[in-house]
C-alpha atoms as a PDB file:
ATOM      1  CA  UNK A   1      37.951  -8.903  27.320  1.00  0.00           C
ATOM      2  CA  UNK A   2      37.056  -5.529  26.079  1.00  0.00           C
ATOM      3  CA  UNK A   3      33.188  -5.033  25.223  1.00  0.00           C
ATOM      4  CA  UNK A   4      32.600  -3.214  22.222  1.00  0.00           C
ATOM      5  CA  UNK A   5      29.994  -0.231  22.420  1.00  0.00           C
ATOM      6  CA  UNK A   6      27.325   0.018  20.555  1.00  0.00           C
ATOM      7  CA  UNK A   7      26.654   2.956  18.398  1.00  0.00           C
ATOM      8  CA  UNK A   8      23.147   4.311  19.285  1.00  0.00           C
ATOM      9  CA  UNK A   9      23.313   5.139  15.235  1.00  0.00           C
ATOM     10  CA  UNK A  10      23.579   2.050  14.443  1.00  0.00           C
ATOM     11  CA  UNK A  11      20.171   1.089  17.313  1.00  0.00           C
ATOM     12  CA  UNK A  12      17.970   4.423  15.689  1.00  0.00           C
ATOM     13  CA  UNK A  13      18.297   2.925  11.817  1.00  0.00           C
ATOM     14  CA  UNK A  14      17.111  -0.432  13.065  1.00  0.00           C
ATOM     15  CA  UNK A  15      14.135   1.367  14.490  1.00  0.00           C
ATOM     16  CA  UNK A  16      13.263   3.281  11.642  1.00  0.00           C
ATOM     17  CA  UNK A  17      13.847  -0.043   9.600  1.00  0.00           C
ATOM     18  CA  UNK A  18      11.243  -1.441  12.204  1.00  0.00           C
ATOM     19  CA  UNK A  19       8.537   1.944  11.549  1.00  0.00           C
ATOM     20  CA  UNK A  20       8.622   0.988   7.990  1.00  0.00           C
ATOM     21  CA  UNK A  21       7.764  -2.531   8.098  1.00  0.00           C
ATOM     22  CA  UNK A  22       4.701  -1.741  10.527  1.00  0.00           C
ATOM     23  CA  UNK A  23       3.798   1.365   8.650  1.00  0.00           C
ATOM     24  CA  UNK A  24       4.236  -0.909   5.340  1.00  0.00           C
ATOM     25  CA  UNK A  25       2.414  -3.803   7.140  1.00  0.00           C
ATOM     26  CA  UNK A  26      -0.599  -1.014   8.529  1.00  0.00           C
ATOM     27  CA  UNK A  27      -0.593   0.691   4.999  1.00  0.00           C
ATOM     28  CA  UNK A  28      -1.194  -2.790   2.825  1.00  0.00           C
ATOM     29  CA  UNK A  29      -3.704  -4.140   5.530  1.00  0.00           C
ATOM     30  CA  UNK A  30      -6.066  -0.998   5.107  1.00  0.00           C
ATOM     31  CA  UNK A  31      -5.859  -1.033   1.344  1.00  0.00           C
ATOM     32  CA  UNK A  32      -6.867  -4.762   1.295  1.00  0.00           C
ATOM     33  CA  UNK A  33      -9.839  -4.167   3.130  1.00  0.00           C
ATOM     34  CA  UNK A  34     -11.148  -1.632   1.154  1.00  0.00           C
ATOM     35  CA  UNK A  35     -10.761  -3.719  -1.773  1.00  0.00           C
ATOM     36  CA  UNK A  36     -12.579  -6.735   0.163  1.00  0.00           C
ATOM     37  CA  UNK A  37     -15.158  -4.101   1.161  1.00  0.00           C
ATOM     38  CA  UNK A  38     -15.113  -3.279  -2.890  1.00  0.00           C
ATOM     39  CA  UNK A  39     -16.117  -6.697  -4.031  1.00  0.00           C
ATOM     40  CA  UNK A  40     -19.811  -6.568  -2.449  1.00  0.00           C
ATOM     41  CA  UNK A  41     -22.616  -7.572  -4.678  1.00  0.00           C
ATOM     42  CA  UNK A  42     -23.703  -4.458  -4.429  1.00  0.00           C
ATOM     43  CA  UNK A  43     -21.107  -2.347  -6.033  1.00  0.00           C
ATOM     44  CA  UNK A  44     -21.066  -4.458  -8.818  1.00  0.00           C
ATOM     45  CA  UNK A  45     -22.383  -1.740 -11.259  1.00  0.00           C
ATOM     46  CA  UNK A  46     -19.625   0.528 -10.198  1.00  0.00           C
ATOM     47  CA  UNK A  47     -17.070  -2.445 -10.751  1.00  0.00           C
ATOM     48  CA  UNK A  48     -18.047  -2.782 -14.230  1.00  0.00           C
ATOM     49  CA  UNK A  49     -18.214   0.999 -15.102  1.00  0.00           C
ATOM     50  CA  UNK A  50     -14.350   1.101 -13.675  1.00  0.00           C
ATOM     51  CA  UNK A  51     -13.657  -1.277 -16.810  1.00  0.00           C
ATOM     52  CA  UNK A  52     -12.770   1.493 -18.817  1.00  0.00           C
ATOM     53  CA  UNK A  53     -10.651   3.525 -16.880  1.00  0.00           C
ATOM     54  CA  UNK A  54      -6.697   3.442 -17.389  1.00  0.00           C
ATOM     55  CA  UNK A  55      -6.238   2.116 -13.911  1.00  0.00           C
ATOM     56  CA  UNK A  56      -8.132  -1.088 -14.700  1.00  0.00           C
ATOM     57  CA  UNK A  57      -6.389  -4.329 -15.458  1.00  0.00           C
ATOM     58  CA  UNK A  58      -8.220  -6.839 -16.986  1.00  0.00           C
ATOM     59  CA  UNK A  59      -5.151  -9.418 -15.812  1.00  0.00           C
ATOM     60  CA  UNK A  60      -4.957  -9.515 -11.716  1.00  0.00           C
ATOM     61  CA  UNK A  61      -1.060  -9.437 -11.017  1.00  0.00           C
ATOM     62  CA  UNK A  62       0.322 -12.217  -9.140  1.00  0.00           C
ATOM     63  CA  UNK A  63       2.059 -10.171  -6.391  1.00  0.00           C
ATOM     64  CA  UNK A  64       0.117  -9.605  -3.346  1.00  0.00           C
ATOM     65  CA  UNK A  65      -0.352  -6.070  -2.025  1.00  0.00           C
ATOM     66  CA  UNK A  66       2.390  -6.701   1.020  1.00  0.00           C
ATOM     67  CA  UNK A  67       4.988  -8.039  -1.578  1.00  0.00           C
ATOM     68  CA  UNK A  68       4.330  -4.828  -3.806  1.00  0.00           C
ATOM     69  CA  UNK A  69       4.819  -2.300  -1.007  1.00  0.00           C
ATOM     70  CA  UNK A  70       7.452  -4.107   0.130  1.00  0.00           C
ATOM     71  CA  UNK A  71       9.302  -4.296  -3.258  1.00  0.00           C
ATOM     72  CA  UNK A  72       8.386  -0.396  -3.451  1.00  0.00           C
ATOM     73  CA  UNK A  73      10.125   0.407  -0.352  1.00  0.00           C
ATOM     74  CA  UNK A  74      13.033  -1.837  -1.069  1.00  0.00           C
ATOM     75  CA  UNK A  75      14.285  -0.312  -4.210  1.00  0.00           C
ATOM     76  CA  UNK A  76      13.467   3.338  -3.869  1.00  0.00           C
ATOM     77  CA  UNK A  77      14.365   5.803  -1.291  1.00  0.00           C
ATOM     78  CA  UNK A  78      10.903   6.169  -0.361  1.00  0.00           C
ATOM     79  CA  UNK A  79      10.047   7.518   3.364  1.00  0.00           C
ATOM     80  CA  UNK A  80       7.036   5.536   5.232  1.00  0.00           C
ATOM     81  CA  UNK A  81       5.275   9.129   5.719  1.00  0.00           C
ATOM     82  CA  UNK A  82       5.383   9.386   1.958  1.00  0.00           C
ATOM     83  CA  UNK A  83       3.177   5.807   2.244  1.00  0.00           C
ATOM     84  CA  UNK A  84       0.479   8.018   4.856  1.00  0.00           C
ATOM     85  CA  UNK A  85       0.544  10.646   2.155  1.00  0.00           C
ATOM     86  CA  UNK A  86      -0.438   7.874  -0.776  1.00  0.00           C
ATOM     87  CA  UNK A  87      -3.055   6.442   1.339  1.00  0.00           C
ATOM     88  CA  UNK A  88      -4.663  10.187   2.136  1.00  0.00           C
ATOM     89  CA  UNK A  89      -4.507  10.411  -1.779  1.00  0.00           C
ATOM     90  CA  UNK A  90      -6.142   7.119  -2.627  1.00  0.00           C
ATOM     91  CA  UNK A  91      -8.813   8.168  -0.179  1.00  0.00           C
ATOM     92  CA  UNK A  92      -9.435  11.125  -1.329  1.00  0.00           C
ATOM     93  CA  UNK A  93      -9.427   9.887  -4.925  1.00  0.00           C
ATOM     94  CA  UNK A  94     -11.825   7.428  -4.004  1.00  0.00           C
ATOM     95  CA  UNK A  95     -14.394  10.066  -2.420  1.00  0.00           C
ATOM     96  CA  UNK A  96     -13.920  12.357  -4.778  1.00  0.00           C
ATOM     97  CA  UNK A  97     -14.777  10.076  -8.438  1.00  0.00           C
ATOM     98  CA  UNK A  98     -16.550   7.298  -6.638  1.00  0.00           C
ATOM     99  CA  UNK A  99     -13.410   4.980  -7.895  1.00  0.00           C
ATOM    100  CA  UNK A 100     -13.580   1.801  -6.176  1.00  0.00           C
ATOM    101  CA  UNK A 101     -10.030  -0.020  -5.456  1.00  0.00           C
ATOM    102  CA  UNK A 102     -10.171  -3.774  -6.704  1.00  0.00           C
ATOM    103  CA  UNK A 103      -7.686  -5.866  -7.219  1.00  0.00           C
ATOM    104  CA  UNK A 104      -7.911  -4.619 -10.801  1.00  0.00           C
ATOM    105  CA  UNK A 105      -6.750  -1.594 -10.101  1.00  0.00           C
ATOM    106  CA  UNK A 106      -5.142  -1.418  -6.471  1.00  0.00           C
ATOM    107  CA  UNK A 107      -1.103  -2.167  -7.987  1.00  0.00           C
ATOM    108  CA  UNK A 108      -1.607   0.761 -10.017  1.00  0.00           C
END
C-alpha cells in the first residue's frame, strides 16, 4: 500500500479557511455587543435622532449578523484583515458622529 502525501498547500488553505471563520465569528460577536450596548434606555434620544439618516431601516432584516458576514465572505474575495479594517472604520465612525449601531442600521 502506498500512502499518499499530503500537500502542505493543501493543510495552509484549510488554515486560512479556519482564520476566517474565527476572525468572522470575533468580528460579528463585537458588533453585536455594541448594538446590545446601543439599545440602553438611555440612548434612546440618540436612537430616534438616527431615524433620519440613510443608514436607518425602519424594517429589521431577518438575517442575523453571523449569517451576513458569512454570506459576505462567501461570495466575494474578501480577505479577513479587510473585516479588522471595517470594524476600525465603524469605530471610528461611531466616535467621530456619535452614530449608534442598532439593528437598524448595523447590515448596512
Amino acid at each position: 500500500m502506498v500512502e499518499k502525501e499530503e500537500d502542505p498547500k493543501d493543510e495552509s488553505l484549510i488554515m486560512v479557511e479556519l482564520n476566517k471563520d474565527v476572525v468572522v465569528r470575533a468580528i460579528t460577536s463585537i458588533l453585536t455587543e455594541i448594538y446590545n450596548e446601543n439599545m440602553d434606555s438611555s440612548k434612546i434620544k440618540l436612537i430616534e435622532a438616527q431615524k433620519i439618516n440613510a443608514f436607518f431601516s425602519k424594517k429589521i432584516p431577518s438575517i442575523s449578523i453571523q449569517a451576513y458576514f458569512d454570506r459576505i465572505m462567501k461570495y466575494t474575495k474578501m480577505e479577513d484583515t479587510t473585516l479588522v479594517i471595517v470594524l476600525i472604520y465603524i469605530d471610528k465612525l461611531c466616535e467621530s458622529s456619535n452614530f449608534l449601531l442598532t439593528e437598524n442600521n448595523i447590515h448596512r
